[in-house]
Protein backbone atom coordinates (compact mmCIF):
# COMPACT_ATOMS: atom_id res chain seq x y z
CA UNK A 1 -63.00 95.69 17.41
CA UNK A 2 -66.82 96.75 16.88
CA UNK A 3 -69.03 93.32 17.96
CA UNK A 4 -72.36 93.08 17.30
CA UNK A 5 -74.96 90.01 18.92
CA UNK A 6 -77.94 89.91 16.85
CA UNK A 7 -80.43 88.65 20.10
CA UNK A 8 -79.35 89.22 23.46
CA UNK A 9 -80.79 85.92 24.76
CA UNK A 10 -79.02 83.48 26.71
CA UNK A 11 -75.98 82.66 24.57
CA UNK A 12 -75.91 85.94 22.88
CA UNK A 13 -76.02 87.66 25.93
CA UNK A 14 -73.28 85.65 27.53
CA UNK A 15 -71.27 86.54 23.72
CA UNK A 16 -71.56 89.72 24.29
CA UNK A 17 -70.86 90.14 27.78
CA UNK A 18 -67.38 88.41 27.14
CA UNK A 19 -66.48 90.29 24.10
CA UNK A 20 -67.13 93.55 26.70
CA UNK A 21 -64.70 91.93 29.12
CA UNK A 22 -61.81 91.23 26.16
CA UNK A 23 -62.22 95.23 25.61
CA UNK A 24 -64.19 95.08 22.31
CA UNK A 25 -66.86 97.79 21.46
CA UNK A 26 -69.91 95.95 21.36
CA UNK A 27 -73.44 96.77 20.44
CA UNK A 28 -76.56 94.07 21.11
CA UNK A 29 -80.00 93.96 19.72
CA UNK A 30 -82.48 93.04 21.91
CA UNK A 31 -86.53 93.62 22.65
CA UNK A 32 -88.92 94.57 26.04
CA UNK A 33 -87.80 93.99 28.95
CA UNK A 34 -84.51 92.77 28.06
CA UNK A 35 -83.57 96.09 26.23
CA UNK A 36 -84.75 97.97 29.02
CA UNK A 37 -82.96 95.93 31.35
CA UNK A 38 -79.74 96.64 29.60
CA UNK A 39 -80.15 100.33 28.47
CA UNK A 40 -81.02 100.84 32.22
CA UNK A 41 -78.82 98.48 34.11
CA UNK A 42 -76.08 96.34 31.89
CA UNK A 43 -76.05 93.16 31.28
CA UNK A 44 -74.70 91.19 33.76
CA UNK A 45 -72.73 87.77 33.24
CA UNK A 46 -72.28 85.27 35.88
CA UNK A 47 -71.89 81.67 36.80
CA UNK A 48 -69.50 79.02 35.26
CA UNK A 49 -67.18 81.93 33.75
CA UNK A 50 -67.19 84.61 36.43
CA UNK A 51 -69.03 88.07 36.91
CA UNK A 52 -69.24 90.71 34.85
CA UNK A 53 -71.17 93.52 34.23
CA UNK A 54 -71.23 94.99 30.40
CA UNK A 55 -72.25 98.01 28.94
CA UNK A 56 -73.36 97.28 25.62
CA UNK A 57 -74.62 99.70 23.28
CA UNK A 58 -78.74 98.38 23.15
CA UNK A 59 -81.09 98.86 20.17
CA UNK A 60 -84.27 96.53 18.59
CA UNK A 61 -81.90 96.98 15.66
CA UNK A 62 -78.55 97.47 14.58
CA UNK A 63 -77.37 101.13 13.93
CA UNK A 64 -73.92 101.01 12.90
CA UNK A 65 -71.90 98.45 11.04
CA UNK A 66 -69.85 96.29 12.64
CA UNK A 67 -66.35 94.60 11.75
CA UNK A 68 -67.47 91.43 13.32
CA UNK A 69 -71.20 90.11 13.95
CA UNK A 70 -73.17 87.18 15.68
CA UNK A 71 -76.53 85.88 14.70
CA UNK A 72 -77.52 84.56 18.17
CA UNK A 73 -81.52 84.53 17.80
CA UNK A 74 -83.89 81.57 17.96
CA UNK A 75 -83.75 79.47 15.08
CA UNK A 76 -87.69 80.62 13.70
CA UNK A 77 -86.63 83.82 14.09
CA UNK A 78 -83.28 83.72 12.19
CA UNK A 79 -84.97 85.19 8.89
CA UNK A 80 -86.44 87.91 10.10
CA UNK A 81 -83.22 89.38 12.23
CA UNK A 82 -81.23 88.73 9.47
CA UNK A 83 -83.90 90.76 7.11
CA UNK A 84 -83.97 93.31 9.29
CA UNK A 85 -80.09 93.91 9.98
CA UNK A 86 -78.89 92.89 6.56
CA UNK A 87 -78.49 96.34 5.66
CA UNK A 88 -75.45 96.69 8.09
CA UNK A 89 -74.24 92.93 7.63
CA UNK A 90 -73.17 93.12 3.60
CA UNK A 91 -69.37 91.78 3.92
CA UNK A 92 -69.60 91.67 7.23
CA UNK A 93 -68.17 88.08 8.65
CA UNK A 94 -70.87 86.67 10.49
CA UNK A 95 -71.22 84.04 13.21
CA UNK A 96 -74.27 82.09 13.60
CA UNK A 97 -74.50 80.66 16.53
CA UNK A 98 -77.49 78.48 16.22
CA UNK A 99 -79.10 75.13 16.99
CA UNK A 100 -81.05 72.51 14.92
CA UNK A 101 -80.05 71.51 11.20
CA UNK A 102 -79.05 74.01 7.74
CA UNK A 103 -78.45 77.77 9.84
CA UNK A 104 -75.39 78.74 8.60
CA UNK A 105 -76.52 77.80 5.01
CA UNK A 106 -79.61 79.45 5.09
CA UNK A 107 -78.30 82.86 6.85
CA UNK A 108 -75.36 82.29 3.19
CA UNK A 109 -77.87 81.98 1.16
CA UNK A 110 -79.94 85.21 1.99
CA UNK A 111 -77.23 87.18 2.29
CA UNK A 112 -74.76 86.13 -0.39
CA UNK A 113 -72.38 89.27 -0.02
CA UNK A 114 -72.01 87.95 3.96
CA UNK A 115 -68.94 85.40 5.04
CA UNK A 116 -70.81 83.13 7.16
CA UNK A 117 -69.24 81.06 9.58
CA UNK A 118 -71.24 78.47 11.05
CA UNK A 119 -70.91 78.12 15.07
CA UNK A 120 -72.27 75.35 18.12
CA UNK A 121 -72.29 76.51 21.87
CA UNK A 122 -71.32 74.03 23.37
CA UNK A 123 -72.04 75.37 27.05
CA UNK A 124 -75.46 75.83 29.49
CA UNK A 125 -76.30 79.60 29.68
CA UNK A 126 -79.61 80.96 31.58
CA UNK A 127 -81.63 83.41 30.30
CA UNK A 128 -84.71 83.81 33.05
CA UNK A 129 -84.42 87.31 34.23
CA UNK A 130 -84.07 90.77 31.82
CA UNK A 131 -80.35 91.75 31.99
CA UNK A 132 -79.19 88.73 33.81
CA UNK A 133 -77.25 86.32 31.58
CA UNK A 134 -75.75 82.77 34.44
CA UNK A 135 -73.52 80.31 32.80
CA UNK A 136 -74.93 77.07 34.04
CA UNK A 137 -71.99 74.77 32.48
CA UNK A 138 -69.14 75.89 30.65
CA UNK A 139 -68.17 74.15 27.32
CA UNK A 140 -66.76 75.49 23.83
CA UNK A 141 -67.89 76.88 20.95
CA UNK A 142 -67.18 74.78 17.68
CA UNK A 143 -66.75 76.90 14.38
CA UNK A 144 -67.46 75.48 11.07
CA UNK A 145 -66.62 77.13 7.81
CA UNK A 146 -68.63 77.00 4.75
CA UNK A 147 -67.57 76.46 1.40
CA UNK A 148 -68.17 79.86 0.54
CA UNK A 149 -66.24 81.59 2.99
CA UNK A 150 -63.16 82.71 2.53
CA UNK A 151 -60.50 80.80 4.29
CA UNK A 152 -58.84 83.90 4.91
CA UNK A 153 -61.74 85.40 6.84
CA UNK A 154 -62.59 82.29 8.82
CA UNK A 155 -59.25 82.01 10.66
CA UNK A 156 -59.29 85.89 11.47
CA UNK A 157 -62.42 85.15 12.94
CA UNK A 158 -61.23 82.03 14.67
CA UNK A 159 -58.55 84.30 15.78
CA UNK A 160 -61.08 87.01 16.98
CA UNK A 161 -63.25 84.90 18.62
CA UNK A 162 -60.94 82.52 20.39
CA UNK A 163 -59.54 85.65 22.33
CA UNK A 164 -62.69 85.88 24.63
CA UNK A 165 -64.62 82.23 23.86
CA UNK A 166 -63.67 78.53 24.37
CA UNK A 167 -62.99 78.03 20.71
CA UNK A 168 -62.56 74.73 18.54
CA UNK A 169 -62.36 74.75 14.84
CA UNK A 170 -64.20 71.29 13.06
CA UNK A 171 -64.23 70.62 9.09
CA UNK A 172 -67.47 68.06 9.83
CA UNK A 173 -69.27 70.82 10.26
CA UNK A 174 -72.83 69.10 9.06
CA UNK A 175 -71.63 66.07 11.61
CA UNK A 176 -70.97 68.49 14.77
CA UNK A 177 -74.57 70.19 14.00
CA UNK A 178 -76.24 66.42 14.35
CA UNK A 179 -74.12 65.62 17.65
CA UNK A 180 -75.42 69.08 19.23
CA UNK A 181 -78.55 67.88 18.02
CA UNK A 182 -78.12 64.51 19.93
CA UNK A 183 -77.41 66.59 22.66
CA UNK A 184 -80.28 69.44 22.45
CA UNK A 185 -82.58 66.28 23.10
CA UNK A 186 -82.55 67.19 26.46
CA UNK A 187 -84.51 70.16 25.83
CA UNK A 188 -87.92 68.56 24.68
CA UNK A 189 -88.83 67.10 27.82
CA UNK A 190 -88.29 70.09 30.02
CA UNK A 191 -90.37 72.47 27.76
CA UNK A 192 -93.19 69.58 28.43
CA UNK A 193 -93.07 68.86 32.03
CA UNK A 194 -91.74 72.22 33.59
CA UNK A 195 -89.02 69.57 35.53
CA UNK A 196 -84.98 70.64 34.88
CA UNK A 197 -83.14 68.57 32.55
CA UNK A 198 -81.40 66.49 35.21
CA UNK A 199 -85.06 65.63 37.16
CA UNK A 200 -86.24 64.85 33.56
CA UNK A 201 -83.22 62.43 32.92
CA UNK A 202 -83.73 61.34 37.01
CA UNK A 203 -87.34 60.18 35.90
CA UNK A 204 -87.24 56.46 34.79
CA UNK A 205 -90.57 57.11 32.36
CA UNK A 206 -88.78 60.48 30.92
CA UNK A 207 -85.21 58.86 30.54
CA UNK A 208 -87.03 56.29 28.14
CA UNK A 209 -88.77 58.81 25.95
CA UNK A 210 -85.42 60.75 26.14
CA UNK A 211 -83.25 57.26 25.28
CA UNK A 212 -85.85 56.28 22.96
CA UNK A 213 -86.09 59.80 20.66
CA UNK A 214 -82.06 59.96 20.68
CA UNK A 215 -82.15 56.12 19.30
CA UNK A 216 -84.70 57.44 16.21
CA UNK A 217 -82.38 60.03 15.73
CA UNK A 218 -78.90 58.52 15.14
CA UNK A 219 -81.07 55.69 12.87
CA UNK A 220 -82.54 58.75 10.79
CA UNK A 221 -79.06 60.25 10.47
CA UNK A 222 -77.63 56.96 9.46
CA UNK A 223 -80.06 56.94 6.68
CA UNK A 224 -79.09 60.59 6.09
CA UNK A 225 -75.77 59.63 5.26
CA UNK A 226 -74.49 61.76 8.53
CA UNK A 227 -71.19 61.00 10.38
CA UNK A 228 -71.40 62.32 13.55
CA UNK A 229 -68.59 64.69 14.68
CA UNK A 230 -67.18 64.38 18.05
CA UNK A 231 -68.36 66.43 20.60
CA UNK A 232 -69.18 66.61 24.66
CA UNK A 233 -67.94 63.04 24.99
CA UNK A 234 -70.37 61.40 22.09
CA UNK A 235 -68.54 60.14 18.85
CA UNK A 236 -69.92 58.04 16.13
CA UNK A 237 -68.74 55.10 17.38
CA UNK A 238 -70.21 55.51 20.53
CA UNK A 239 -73.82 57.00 19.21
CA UNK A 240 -73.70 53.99 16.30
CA UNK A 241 -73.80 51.48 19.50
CA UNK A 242 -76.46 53.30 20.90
CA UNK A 243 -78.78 52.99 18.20
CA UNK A 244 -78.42 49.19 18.62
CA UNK A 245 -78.58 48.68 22.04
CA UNK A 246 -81.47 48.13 23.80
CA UNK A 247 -83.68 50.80 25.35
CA UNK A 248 -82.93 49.34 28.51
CA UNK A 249 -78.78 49.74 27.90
CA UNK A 250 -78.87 52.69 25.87
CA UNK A 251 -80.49 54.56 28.74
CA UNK A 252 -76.25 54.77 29.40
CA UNK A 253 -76.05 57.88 27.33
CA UNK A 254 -78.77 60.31 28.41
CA UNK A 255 -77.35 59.45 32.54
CA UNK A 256 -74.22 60.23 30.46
CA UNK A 257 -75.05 63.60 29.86
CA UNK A 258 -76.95 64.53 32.75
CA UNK A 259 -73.97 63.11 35.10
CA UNK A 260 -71.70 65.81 32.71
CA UNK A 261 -74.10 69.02 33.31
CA UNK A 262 -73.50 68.98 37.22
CA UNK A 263 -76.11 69.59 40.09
CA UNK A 264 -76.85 72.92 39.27
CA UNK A 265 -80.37 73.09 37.72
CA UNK A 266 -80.87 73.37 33.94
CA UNK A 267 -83.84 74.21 32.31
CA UNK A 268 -83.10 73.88 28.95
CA UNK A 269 -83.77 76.79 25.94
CA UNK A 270 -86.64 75.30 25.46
CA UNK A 271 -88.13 76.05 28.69
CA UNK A 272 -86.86 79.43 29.17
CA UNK A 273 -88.76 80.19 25.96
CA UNK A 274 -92.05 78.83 27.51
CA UNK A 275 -91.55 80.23 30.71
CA UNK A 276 -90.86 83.79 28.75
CA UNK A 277 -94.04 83.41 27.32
CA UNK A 278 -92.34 82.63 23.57
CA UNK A 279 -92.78 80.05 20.70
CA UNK A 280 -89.81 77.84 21.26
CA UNK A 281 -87.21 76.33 18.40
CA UNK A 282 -88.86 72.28 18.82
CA UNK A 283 -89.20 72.32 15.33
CA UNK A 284 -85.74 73.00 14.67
CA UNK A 285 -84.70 70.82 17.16
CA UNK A 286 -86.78 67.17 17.10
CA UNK A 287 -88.68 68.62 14.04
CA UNK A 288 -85.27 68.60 12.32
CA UNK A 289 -85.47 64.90 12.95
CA UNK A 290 -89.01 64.75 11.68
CA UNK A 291 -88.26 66.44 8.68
CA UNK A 292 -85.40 64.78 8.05
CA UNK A 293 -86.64 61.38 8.53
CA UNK A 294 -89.29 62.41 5.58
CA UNK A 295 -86.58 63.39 3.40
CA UNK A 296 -85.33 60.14 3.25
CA UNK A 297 -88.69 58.53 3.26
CA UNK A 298 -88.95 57.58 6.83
CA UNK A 299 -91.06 58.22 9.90
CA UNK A 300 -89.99 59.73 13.23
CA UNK A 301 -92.53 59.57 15.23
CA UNK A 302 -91.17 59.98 18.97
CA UNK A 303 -89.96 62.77 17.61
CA UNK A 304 -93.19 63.78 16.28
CA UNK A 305 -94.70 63.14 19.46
CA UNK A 306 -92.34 64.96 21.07
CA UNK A 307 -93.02 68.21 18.81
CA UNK A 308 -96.67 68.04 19.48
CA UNK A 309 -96.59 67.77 23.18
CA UNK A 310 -94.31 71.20 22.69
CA UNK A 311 -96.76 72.94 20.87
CA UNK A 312 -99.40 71.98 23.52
CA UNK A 313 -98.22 73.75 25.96
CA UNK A 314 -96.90 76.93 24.08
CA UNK A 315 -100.71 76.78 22.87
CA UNK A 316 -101.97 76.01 26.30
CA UNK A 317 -99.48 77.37 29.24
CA UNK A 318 -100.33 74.16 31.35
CA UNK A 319 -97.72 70.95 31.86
CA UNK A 320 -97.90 67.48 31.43
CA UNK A 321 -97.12 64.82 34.13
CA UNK A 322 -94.82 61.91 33.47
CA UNK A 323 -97.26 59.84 33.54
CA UNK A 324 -99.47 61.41 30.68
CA UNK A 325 -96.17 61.93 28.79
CA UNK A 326 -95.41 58.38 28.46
CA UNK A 327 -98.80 57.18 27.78
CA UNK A 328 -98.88 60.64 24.65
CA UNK A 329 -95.31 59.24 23.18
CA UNK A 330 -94.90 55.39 23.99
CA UNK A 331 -98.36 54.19 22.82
């Protein structure tokens, strides 16, 4: 089958390099160094899911149509990749694989002729060197269909991608986007200290901030109406108890989830985007919370906090300690 990844990055890199090792014909779109990297050397997988070097056909944009596609770019970028590929994308399904709140509907709603099927990677991949994909912690992908897809098309493409990914299949779609949320918490703090996720979640001032902005969150998607989906060990159950404990018990979850990603180092997306030199996805990620907490006429503002520490050091290239974390979010 013809694959295309839309954004060769860390988890569309690792797509694509899979879908090369089932034996599909895939093509990748990717920018600088990365597309040089590629065009010039492969694209190499490794890690969590074994080695493998891919050939993928390389261009900034798509140059064929494909029978099956992946939107696997940053979240701020999503509008632009899609405006500048939709020309090969009309009726093509389309996977987007993307983080933070409304993706799948938005990437419908600008291309209405497109299936869309909405998608959560569930695993750690590493994107800190052109052409050099590493799967830090291996997981599944969840796939969510939307209203307007044809049932039809979704299960071929369940089908499809299930040959070469981890694949689950969830009707709570909205719900499993808010647990990956829960769970992309763990970028924030990274992106703001330079430390890994597991020495942020190691560090008894950032394991508050961290406990504290997951507590605002499950209360704002309470009052959103949200039922969280089960995913990566969290429920609803579990994440409604959290929200009431105190910050001193509910620290539980985020040693939860560090305990779960292993010893090797993560960064988090959020870093790799700062350390790249990029403008990261925060306000898809805790600005989702932030916005969503206004929709429902409510504050967020750890989350807020959070957001503006991220933008400081996009804007500025220089970290914060723990120390001068705490004293910016916990006032």
């Amino acid at each position: 089958m013809r694959i295309a990844v839309i954004g060769a990055g860390a988890i569309g890199g690792a797509t694509a390099a899979l879908a090369d090792r089932a034996g599909h014909t895939v093509a990748v779109t990717a920018r600088g160094a990365q597309l040089g990297a590629i065009r010039t050397e492969g694209l190499r997988l490794t890690g969590a899911w074994g080695d493998h070097l891919a050939h993928p056909h390389a261009t900034p944009a798509l140059d064929g149509r494909p029978e099956l596609a992946f939107l696997c770019v940053k979240a701020q970028d999503a509008t632009a990749a899609l405006a500048e590929n939709a020309a090969f994308l009309a009726g093509v399904p389309l996977v987007v694989v993307q983080n933070g709140l409304g993706g799948a509907e938005e990437a419908s709603r600008l291309l209405p002729d497109t299936p869309v099927i909405g998608a959560l990677a569930l695993y750690a991949a590493s994107f800190l060197e052109p052409g050099r994909i590493t799967i830090t912690t291996g997981g599944a992908t969840y796939l969510g269909r939307l209203d307007s897809t044809p049932p039809d098309v979704f299960a071929e493409t369940v089908r499809t991608v299930g040959a070469f990914l981890d694949t689950r299949v969830t009707e709570n779609f909205t719900g499993a986007q808010w647990t990956k949320l829960m769970v992309n918490h763990v970028n924030a703090l990274p992106a703001i200290t330079g430390l890994s996720v597991q020495e942020t979640i190691a560090d008894p001032r950032l394991r508050r901030i961290l406990t504290a902005s997951m507590q605002e969150t499950i209360r704002i998607a309470r009052a959103s109406g949200v039922r969280f989906e089960s995913l990566l060990g969290l429920d609803d159950r579990l994440l409604g108890a959290v929200a009431r404990l105190p910050r001193s018990l509910a620290q539980y979850l985020p040693r939860l989830m560090g305990k779960r990603m292993g010893s090797v180092p993560n960064p988090g997306s959020t870093l790799q985007s700062i350390r790249r030199g990029q403008l990261t996805e925060i306000d898809h990620l805790n600005g989702a919370v932030v916005a969503a907490a206004a929709a429902v006429g409510r504050e967020a503002p750890v989350n807020a906090a959070l957001v503006d520490l991220v933008h400081r050091v996009e804007r500025t290239s220089n970290f914060f300690t723990p120390a001068e974390v705490e004293a910016a979010v916990l006032r």
